[in-house]
C-alpha atoms as a PDB file:
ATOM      1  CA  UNK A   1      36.354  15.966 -22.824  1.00  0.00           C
ATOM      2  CA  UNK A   2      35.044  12.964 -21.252  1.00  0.00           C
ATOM      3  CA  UNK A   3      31.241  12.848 -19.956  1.00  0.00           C
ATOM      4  CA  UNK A   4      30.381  10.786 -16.997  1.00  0.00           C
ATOM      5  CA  UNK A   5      27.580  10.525 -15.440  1.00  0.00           C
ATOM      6  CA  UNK A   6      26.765   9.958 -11.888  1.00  0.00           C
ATOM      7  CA  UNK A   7      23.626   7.473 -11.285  1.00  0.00           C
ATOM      8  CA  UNK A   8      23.034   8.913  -7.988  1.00  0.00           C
ATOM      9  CA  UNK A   9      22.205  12.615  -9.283  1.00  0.00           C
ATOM     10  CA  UNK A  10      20.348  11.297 -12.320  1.00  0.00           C
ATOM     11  CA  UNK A  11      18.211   9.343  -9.865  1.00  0.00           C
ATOM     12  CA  UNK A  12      17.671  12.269  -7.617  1.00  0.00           C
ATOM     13  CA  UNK A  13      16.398  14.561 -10.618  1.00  0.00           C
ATOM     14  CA  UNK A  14      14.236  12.096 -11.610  1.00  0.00           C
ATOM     15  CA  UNK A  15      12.421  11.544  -8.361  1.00  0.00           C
ATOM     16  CA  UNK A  16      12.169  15.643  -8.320  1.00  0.00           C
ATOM     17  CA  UNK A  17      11.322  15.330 -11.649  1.00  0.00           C
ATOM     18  CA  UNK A  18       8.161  12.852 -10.658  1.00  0.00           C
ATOM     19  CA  UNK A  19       7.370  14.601  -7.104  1.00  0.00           C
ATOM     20  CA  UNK A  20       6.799  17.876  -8.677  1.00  0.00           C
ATOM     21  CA  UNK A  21       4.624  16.077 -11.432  1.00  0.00           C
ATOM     22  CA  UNK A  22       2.387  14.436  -8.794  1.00  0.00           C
ATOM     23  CA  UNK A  23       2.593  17.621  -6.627  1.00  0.00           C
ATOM     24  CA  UNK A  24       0.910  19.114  -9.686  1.00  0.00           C
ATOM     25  CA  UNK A  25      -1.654  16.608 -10.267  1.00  0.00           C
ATOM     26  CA  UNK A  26      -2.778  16.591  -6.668  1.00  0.00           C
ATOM     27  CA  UNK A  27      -2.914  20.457  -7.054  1.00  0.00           C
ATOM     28  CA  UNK A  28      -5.051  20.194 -10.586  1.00  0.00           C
ATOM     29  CA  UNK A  29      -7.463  17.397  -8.488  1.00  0.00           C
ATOM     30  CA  UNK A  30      -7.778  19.956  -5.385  1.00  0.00           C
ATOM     31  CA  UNK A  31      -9.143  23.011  -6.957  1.00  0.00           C
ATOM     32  CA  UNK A  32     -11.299  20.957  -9.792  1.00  0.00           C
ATOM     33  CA  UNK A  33      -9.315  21.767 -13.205  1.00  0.00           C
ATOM     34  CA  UNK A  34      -8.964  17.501 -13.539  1.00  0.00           C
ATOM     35  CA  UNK A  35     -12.440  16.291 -13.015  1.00  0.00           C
ATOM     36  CA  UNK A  36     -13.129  13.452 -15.922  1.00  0.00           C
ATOM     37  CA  UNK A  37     -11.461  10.262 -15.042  1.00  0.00           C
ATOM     38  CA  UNK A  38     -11.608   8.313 -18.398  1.00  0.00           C
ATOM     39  CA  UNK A  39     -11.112   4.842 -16.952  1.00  0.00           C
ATOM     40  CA  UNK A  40     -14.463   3.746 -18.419  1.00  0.00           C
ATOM     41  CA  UNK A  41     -16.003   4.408 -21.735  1.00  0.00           C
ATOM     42  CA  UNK A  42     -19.214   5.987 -22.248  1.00  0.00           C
ATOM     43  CA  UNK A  43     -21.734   4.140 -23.882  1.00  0.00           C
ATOM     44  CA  UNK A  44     -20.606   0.718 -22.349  1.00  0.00           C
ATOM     45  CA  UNK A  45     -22.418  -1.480 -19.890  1.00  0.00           C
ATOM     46  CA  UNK A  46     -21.259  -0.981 -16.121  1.00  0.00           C
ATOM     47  CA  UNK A  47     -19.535  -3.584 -14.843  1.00  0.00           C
ATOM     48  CA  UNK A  48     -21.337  -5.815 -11.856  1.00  0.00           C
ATOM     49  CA  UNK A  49     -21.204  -4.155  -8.309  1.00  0.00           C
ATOM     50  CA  UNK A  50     -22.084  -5.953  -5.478  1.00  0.00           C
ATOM     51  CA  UNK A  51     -21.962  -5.433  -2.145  1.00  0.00           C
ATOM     52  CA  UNK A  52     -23.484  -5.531   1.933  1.00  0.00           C
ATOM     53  CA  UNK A  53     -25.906  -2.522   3.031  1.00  0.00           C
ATOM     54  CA  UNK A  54     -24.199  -0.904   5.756  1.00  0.00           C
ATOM     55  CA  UNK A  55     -27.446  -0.129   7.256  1.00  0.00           C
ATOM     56  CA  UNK A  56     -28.937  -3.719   7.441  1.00  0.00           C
ATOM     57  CA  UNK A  57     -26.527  -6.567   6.012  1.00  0.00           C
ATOM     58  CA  UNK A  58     -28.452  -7.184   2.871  1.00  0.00           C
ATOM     59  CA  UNK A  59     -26.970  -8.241  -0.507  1.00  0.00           C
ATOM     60  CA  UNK A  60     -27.251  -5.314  -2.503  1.00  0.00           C
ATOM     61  CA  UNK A  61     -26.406  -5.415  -6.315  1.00  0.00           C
ATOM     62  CA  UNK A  62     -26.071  -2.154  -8.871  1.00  0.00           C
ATOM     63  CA  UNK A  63     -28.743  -4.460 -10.639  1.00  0.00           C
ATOM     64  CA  UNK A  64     -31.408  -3.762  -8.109  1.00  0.00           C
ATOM     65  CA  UNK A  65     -31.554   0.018  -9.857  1.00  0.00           C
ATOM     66  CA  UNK A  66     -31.849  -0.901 -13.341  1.00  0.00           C
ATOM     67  CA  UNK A  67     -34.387   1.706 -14.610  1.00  0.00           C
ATOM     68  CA  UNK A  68     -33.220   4.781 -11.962  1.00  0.00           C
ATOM     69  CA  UNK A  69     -30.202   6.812 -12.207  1.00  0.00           C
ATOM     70  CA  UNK A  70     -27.074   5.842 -10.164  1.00  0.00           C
ATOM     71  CA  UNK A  71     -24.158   7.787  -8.532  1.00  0.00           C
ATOM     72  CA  UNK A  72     -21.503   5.562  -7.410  1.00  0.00           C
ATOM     73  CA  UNK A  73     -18.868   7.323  -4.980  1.00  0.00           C
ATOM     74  CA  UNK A  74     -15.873   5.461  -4.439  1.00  0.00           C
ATOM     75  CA  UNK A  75     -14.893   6.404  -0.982  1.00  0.00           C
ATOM     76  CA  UNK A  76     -12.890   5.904   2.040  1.00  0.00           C
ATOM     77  CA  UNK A  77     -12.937   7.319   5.991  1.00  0.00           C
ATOM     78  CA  UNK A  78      -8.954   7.516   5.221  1.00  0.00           C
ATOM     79  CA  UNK A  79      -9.506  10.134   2.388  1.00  0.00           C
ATOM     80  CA  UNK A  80      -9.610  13.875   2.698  1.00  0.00           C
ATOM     81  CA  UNK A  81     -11.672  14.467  -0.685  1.00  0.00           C
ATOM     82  CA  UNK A  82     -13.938  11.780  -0.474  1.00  0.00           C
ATOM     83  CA  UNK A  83     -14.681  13.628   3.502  1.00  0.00           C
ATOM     84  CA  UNK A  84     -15.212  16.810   1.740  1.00  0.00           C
ATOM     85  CA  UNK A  85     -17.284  15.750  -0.961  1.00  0.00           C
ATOM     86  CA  UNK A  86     -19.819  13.977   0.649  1.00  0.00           C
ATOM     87  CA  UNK A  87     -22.196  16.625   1.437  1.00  0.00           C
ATOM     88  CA  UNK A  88     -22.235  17.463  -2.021  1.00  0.00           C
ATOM     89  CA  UNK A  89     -22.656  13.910  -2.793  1.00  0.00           C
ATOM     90  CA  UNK A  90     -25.845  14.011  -0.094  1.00  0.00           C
ATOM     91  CA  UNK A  91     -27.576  17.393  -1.886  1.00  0.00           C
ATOM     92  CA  UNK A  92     -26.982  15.583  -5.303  1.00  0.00           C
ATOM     93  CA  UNK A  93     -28.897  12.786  -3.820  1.00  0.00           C
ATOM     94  CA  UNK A  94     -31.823  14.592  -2.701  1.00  0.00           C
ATOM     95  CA  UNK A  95     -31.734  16.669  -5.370  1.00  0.00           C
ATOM     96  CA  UNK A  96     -32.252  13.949  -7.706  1.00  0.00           C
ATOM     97  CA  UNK A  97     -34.682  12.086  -5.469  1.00  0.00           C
ATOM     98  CA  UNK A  98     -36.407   8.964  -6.542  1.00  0.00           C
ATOM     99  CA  UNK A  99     -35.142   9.368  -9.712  1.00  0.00           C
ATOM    100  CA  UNK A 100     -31.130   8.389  -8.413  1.00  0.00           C
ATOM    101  CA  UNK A 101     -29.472   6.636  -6.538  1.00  0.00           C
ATOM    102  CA  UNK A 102     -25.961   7.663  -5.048  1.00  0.00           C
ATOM    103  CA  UNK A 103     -24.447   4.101  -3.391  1.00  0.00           C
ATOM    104  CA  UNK A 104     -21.220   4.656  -1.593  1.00  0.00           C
ATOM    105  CA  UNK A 105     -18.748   1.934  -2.272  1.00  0.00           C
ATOM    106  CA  UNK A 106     -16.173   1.420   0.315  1.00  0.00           C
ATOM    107  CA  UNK A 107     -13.948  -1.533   1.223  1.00  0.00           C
ATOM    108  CA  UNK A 108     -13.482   0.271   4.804  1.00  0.00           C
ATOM    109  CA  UNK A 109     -14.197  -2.004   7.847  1.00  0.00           C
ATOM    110  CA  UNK A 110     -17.786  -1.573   8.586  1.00  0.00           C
ATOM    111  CA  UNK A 111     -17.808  -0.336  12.350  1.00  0.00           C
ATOM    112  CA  UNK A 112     -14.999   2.271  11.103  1.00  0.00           C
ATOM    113  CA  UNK A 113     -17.563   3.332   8.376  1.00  0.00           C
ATOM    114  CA  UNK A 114     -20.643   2.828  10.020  1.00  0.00           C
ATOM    115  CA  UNK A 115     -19.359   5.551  12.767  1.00  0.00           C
ATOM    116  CA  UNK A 116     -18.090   7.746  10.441  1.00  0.00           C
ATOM    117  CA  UNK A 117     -20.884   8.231   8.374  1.00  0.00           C
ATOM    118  CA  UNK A 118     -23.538   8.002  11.710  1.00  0.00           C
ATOM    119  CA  UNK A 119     -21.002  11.313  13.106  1.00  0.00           C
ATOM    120  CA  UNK A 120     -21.993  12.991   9.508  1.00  0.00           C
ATOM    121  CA  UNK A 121     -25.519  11.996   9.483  1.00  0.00           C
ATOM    122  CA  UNK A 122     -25.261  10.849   6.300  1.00  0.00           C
ATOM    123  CA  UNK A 123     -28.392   8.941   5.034  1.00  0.00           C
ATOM    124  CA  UNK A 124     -26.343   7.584   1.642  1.00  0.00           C
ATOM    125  CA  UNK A 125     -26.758   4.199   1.139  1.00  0.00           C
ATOM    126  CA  UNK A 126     -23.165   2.697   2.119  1.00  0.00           C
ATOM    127  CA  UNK A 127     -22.438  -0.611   0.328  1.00  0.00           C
ATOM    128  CA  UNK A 128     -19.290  -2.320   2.041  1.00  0.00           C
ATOM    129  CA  UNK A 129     -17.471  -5.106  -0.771  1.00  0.00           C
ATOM    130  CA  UNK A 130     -14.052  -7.077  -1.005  1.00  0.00           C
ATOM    131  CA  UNK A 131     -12.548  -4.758  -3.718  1.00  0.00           C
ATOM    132  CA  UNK A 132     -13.750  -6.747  -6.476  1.00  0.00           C
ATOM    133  CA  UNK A 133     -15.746  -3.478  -7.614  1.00  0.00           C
ATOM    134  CA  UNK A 134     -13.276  -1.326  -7.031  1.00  0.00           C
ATOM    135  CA  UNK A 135     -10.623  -3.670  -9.696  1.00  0.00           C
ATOM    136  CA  UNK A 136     -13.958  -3.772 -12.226  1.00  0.00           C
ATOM    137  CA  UNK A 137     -13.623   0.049 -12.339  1.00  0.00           C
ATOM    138  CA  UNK A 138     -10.327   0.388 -12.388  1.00  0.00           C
ATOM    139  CA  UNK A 139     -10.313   2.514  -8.803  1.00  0.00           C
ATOM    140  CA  UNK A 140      -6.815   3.700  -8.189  1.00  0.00           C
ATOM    141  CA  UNK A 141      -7.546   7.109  -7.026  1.00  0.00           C
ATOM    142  CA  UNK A 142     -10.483   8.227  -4.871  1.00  0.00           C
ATOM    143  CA  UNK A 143     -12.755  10.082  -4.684  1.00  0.00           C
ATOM    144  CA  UNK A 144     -13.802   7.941  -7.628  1.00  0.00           C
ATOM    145  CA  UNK A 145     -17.507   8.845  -9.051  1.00  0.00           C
ATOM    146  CA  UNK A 146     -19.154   7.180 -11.613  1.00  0.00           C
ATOM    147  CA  UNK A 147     -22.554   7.978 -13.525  1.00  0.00           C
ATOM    148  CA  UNK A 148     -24.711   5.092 -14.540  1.00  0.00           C
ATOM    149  CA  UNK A 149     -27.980   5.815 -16.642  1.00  0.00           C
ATOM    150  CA  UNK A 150     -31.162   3.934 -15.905  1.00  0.00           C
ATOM    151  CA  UNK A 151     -30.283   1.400 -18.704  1.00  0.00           C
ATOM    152  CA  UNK A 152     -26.947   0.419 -17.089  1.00  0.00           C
ATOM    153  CA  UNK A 153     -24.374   2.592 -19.556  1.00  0.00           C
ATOM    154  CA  UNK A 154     -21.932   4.323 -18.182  1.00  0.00           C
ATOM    155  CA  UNK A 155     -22.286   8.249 -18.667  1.00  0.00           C
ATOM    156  CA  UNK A 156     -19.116   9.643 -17.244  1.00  0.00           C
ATOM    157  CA  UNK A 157     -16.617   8.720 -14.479  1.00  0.00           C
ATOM    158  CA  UNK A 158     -15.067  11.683 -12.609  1.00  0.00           C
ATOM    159  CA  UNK A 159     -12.377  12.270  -9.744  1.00  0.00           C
ATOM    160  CA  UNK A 160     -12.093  14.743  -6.579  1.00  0.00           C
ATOM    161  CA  UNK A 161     -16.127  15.825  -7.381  1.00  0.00           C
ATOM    162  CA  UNK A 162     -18.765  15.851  -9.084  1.00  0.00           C
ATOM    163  CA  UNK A 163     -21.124  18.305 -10.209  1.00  0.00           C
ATOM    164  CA  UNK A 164     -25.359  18.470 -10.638  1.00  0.00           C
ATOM    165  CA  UNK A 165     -25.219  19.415 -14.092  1.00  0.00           C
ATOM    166  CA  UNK A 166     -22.938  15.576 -14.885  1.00  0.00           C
ATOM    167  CA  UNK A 167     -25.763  14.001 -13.473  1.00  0.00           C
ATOM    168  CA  UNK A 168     -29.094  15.389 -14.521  1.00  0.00           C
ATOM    169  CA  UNK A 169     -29.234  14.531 -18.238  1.00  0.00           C
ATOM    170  CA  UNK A 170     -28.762  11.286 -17.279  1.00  0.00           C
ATOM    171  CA  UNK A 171     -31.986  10.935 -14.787  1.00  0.00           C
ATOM    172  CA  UNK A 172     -35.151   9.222 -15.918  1.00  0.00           C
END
């Protein structure tokens, strides 16, 4: 008995194959069983981030927080998760008060952003770049957070959320 195979139907299975795989993932990222992103090793010294203040054109650079805590939240007006996150984001932020930092790192156009987060009242500190950033931490899904001690190392990169108790061993 002779086997053939057709390419067409072997293609087909694999794209089910790969849509149900993603359709999990997305799934596993909604309700919080994948949190820890692993892109960047703990322990090592976070890459440079630079970027404009949203709020009054200045240069701003993570370096300017050397010695505080910092949250950065990869995020995007495009993005369901990074919308629904960010008043979590804000009570982390005033939770941890002068001891953190929480910049949001977007390469959004800046009117698009800047109305956004004015609609939300958000008082985060929105840093606008050119993507550079988001290559240096090896962004390819968002929400992207990453937790920075006061001495620069990198504590723990998450996606879809992030929680109080990932943050607060790592404040000053």
């Amino acid at each position: 008995m002779e086997m053939r195979f057709d390419r067409q139907v072997i293609l087909r299975r694999l794209f089910d194959v790969a849509l149900i795989a993603a359709m999990l993932y997305a799934a596993l990222l909604a309700f919080g069983v994948i949190r820890r992103g692993g892109h960047l090793k703990e322990g090592r010294e976070a890459p440079p981030l630079s970027g404009v203040a949203l709020s009054d054109g200045r240069k701003v650079d993570l370096s300017d927080y050397k010695g505080k805590a910092v949250l950065l939240d990869f995020f995007s007006t495009g993005c369901p998760s990074c919308r629904r996150i960010l008043s979590d984001v804000e009570k982390i932020q005033e939770r941890g008060g002068d001891r953190l930092q929480v910049l949001l790192v977007s390469t959004d156009p800046p009117e698009q952003l800047r109305s956004y987060l004015a609609g939300e009242k958000s008082r985060l500190v929105a840093l606008v770049e050119d993507g550079k950033a988001h290559r240096a931490y090896g962004v390819d899904t968002i929400p992207y957070l990453v937790v920075i001690d006061p001495s620069g190392q990198i504590r723990g990169d998450y996606i879809g959320d992030i929680r109080w108790s990932d943050i607060e061993p790592h404040l000053p």
